[in-house]
N, C-alpha and C. Protein backbone atom coordinates (compact mmCIF):
# COMPACT_ATOMS: atom_id res chain seq x y z
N UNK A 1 -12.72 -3.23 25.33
CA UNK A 1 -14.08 -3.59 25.00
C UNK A 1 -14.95 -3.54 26.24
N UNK A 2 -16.11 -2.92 26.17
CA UNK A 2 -17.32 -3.08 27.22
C UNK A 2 -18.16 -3.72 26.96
N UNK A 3 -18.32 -5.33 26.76
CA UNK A 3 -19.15 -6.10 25.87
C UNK A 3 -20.19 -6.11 27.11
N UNK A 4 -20.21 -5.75 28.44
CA UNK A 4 -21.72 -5.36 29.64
C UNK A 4 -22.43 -4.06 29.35
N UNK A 5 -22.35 -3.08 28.45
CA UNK A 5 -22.81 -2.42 27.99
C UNK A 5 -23.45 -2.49 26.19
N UNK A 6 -23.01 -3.36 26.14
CA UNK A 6 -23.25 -3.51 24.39
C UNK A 6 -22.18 -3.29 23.72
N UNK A 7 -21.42 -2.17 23.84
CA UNK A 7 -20.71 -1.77 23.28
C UNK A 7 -19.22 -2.57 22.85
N UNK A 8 -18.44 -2.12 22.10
CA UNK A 8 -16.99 -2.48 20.87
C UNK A 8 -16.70 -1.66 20.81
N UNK A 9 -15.22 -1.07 21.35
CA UNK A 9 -14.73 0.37 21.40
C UNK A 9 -13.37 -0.24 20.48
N UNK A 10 -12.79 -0.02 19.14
CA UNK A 10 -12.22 0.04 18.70
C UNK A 10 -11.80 0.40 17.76
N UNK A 11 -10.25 1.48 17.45
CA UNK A 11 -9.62 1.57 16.51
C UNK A 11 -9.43 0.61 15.75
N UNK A 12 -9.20 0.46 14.34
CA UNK A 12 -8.35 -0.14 13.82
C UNK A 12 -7.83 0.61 12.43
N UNK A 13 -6.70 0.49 11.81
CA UNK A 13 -6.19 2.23 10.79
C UNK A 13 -6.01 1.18 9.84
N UNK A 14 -6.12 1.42 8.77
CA UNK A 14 -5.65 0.73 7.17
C UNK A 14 -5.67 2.02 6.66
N UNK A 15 -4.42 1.77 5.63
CA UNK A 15 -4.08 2.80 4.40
C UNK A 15 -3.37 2.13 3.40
N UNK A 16 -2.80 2.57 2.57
CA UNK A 16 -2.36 2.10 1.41
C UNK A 16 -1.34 3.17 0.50
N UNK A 17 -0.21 2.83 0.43
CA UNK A 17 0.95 3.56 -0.80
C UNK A 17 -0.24 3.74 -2.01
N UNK A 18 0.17 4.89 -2.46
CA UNK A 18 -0.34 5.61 -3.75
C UNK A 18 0.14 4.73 -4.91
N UNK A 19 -0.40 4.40 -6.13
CA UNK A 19 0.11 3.48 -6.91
C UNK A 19 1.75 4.01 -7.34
N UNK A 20 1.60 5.04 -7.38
CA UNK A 20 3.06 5.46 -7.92
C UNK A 20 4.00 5.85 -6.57
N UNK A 21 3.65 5.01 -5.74
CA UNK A 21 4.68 5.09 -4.43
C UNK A 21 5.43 3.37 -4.21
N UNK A 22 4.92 2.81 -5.19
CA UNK A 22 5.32 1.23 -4.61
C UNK A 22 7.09 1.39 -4.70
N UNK A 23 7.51 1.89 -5.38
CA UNK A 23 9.14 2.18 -5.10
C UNK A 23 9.70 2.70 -3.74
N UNK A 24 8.72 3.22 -2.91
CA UNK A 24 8.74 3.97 -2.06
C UNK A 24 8.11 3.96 -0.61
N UNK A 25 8.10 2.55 -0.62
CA UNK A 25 7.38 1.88 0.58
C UNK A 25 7.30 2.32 1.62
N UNK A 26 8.51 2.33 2.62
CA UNK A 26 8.63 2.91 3.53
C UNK A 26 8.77 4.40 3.97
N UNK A 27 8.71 5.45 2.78
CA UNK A 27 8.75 6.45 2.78
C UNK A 27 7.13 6.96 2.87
N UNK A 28 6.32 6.25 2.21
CA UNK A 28 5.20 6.07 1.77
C UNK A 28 4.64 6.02 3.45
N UNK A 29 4.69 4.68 3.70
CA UNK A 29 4.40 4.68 4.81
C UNK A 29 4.73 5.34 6.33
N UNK A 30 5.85 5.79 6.42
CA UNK A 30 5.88 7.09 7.36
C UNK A 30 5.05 8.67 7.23
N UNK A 31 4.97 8.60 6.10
CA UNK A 31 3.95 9.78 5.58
C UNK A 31 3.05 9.61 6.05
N UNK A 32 1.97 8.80 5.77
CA UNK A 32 0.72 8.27 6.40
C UNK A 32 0.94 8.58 8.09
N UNK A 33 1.74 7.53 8.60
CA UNK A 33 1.62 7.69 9.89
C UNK A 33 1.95 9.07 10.41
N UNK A 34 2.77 9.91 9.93
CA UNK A 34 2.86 11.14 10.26
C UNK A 34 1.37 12.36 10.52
N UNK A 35 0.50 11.73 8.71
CA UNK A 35 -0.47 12.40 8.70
C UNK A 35 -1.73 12.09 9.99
N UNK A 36 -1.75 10.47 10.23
CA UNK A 36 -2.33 10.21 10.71
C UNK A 36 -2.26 10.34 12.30
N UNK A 37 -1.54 10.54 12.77
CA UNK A 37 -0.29 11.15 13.83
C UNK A 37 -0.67 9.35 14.89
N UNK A 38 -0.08 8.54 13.85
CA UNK A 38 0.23 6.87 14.54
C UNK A 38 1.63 6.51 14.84
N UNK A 39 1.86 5.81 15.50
CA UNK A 39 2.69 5.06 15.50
C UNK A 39 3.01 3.56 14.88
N UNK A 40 2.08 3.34 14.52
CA UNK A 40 1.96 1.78 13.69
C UNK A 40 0.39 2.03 12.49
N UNK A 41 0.83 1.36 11.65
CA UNK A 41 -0.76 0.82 11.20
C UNK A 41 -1.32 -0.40 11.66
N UNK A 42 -2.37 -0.79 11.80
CA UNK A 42 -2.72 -1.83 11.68
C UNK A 42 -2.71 -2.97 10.51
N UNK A 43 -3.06 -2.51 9.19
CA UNK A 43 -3.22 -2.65 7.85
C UNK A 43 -2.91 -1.77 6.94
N UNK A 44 -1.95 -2.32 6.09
CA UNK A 44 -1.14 -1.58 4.65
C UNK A 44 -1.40 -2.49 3.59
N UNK A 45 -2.23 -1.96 2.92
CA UNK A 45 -2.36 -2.46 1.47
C UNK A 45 -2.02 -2.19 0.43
N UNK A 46 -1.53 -3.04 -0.68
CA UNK A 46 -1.26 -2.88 -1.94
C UNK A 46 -2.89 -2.59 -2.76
N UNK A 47 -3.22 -1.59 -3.17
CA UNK A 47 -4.50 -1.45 -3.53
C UNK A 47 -4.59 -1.66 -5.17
N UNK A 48 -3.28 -1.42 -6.05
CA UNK A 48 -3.96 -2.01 -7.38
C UNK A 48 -2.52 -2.70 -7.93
N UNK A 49 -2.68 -3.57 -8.77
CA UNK A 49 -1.64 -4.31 -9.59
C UNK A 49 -0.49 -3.77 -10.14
N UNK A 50 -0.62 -2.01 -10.32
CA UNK A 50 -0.45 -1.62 -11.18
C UNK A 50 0.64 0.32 -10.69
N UNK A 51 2.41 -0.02 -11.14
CA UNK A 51 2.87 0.98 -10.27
C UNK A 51 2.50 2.24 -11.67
N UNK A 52 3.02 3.59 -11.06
CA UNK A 52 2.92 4.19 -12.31
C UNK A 52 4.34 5.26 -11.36
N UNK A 53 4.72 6.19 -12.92
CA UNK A 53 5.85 7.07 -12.29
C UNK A 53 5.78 7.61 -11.11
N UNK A 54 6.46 7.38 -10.59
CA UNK A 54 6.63 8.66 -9.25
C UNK A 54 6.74 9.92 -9.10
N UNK A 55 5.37 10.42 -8.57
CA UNK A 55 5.34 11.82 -8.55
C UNK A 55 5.31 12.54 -7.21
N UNK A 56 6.12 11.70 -6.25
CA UNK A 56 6.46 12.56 -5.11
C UNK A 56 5.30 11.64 -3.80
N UNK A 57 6.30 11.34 -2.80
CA UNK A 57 5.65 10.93 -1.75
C UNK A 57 4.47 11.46 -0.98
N UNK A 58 3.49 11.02 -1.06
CA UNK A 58 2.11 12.02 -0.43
C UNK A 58 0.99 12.61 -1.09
N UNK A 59 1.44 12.76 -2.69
CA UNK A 59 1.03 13.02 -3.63
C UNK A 59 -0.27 12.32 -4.28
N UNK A 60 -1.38 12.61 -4.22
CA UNK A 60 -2.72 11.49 -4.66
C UNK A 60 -2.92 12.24 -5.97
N UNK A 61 -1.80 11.81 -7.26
CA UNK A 61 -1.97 11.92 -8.36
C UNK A 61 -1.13 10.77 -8.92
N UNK A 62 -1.74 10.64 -10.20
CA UNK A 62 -1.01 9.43 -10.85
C UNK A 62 -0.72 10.06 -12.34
N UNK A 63 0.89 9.89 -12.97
CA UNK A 63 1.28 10.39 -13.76
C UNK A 63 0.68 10.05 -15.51
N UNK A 64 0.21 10.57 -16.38
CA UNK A 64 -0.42 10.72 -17.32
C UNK A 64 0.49 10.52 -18.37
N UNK A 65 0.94 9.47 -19.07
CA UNK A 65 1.99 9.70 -20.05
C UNK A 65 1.08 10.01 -21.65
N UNK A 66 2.03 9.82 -22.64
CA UNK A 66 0.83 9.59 -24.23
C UNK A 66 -0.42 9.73 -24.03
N UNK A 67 -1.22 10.45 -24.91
CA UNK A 67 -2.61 10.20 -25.15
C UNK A 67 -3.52 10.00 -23.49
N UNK A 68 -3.49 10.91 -22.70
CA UNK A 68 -3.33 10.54 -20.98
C UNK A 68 -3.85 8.99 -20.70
N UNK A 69 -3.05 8.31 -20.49
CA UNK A 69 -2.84 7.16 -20.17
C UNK A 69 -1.95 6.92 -19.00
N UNK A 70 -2.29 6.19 -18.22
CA UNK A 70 -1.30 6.06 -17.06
C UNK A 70 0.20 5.93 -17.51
N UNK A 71 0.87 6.50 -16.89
CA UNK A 71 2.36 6.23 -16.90
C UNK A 71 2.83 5.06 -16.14
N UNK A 72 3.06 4.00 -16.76
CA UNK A 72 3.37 2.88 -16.32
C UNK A 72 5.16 2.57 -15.74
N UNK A 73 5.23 2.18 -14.96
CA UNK A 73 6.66 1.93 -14.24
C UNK A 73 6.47 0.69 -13.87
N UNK A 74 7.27 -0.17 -15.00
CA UNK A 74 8.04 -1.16 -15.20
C UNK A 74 8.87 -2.02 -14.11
N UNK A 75 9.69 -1.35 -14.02
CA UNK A 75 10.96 -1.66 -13.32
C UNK A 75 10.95 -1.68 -11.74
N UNK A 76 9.56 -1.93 -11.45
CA UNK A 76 9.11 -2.00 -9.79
C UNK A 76 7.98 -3.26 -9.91
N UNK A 77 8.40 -4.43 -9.70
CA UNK A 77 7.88 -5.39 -9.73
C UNK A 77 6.66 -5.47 -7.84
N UNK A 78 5.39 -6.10 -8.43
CA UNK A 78 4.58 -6.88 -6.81
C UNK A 78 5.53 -7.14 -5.93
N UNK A 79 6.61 -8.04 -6.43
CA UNK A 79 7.28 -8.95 -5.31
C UNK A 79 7.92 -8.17 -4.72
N UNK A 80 8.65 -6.67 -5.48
CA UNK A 80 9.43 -6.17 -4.70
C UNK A 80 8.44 -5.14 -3.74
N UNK A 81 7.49 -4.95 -4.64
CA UNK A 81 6.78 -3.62 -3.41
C UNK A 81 6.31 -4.69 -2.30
N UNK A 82 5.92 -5.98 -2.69
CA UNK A 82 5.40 -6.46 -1.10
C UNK A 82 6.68 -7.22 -0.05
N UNK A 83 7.82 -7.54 -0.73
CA UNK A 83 8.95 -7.25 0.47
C UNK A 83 9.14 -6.25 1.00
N UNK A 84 9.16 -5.49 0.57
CA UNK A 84 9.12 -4.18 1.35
C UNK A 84 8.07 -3.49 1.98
N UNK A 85 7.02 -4.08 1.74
CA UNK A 85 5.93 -4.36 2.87
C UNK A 85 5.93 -5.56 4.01
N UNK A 86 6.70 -6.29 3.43
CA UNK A 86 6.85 -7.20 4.87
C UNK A 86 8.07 -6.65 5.67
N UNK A 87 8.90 -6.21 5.04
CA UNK A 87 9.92 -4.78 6.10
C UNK A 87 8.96 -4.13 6.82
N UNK A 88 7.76 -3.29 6.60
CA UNK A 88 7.82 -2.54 7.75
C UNK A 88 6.58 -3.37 8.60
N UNK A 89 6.41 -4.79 8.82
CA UNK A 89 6.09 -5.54 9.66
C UNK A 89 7.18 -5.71 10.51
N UNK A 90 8.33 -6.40 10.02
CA UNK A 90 9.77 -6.46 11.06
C UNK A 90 10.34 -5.08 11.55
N UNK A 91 9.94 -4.35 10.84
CA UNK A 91 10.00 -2.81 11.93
C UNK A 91 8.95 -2.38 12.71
N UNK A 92 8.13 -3.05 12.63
CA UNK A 92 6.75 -2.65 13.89
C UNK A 92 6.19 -1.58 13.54
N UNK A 93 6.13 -0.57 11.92
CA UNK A 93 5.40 0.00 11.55
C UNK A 93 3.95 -0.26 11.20
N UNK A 94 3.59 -1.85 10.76
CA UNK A 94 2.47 -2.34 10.29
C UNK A 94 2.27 -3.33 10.80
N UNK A 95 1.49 -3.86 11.36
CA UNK A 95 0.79 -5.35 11.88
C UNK A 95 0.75 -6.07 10.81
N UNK A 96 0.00 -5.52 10.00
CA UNK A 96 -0.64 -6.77 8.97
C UNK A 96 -0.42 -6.35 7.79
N UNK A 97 -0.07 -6.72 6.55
CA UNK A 97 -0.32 -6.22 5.49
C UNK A 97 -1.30 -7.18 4.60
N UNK A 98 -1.82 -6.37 3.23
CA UNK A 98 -2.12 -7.37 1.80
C UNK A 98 -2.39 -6.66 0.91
N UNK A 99 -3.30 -7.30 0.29
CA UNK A 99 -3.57 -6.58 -1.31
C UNK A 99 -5.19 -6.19 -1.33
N UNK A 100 -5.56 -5.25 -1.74
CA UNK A 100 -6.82 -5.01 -2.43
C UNK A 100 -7.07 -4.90 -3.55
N UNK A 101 -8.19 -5.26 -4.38
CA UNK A 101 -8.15 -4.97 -5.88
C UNK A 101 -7.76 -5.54 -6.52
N UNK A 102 -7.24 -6.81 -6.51
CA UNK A 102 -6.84 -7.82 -7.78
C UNK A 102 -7.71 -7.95 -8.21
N UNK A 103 -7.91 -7.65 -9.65
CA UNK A 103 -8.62 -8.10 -10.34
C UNK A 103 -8.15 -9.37 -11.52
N UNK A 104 -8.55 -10.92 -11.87
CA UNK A 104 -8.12 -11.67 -12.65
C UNK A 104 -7.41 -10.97 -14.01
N UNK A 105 -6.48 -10.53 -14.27
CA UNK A 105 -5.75 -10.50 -15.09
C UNK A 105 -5.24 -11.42 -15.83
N UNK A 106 -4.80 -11.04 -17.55
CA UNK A 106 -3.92 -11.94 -18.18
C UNK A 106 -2.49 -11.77 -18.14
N UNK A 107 -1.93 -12.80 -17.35
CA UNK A 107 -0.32 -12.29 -17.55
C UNK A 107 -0.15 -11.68 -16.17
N UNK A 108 -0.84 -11.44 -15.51
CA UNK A 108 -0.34 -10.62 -13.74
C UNK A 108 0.20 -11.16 -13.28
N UNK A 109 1.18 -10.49 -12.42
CA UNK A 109 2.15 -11.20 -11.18
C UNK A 109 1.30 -11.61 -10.17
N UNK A 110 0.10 -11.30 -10.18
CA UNK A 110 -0.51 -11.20 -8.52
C UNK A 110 -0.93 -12.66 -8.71
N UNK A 111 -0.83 -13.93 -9.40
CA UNK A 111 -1.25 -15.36 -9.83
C UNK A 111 -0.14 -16.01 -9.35
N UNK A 112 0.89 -15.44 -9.17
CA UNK A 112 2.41 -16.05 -8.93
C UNK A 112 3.20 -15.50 -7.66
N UNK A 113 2.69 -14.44 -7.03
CA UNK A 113 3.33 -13.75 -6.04
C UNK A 113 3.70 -14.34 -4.80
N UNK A 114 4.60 -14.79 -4.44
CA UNK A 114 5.10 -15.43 -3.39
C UNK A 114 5.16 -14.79 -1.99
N UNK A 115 4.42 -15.31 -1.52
CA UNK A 115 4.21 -14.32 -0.10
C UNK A 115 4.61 -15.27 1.28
């Protein structure tokens, strides 16, 4: 910082797993840093409530099942995608993590999520 000039010289990087990457946390997140050519993030967010199939790490598409409707994936719970966001804090990939985008839901995990 040069706060005798006026100036605030700082980075800081946030990104976020693709909804249909929450199975895929850490894979997810080396991608990024690869693209971004980092060594850490600063901030990794969970950006919506909501996983959908997996269509490949890196991928900014979300899978279309019935009547195109998101393809919903079940079997990957909040709690588990955000342990595995607090993994790549104890690996020194991410400083900080959280969530963006909760919106009050009926029935959401994100009311109960143990962090």
């Amino acid at each position: 910082m040069d706060l005798s000039r006026g100036r605030i010289c700082s980075s800081q990087f946030t990104t976020k797993p693709w909804n249909s990457d929450h199975g895929h946390v850490l894979d997810a997140c080396k991608d990024s840093l690869k693209k971004l050519q980092l060594d850490y993030l600063d901030l990794y967010l969970i950006h919506f409530p909501v996983t959908t199939r997996h269509t490949g790490v890196g991928t900014t598409s979300s899978s279309l099942g019935d009547n195109d409707v998101l393809d919903i994936d079940s079997t990957i719970s909040l709690e588990t995608t955000w342990h595995a966001m607090e993994e790549l804090v104890s690996m020194g990939l991410v400083r900080s993590i959280g969530i963006r985008l909760f919106i009050s839901l009926k029935g959401s995990n994100a009311n109960w999520l143990q962090m």
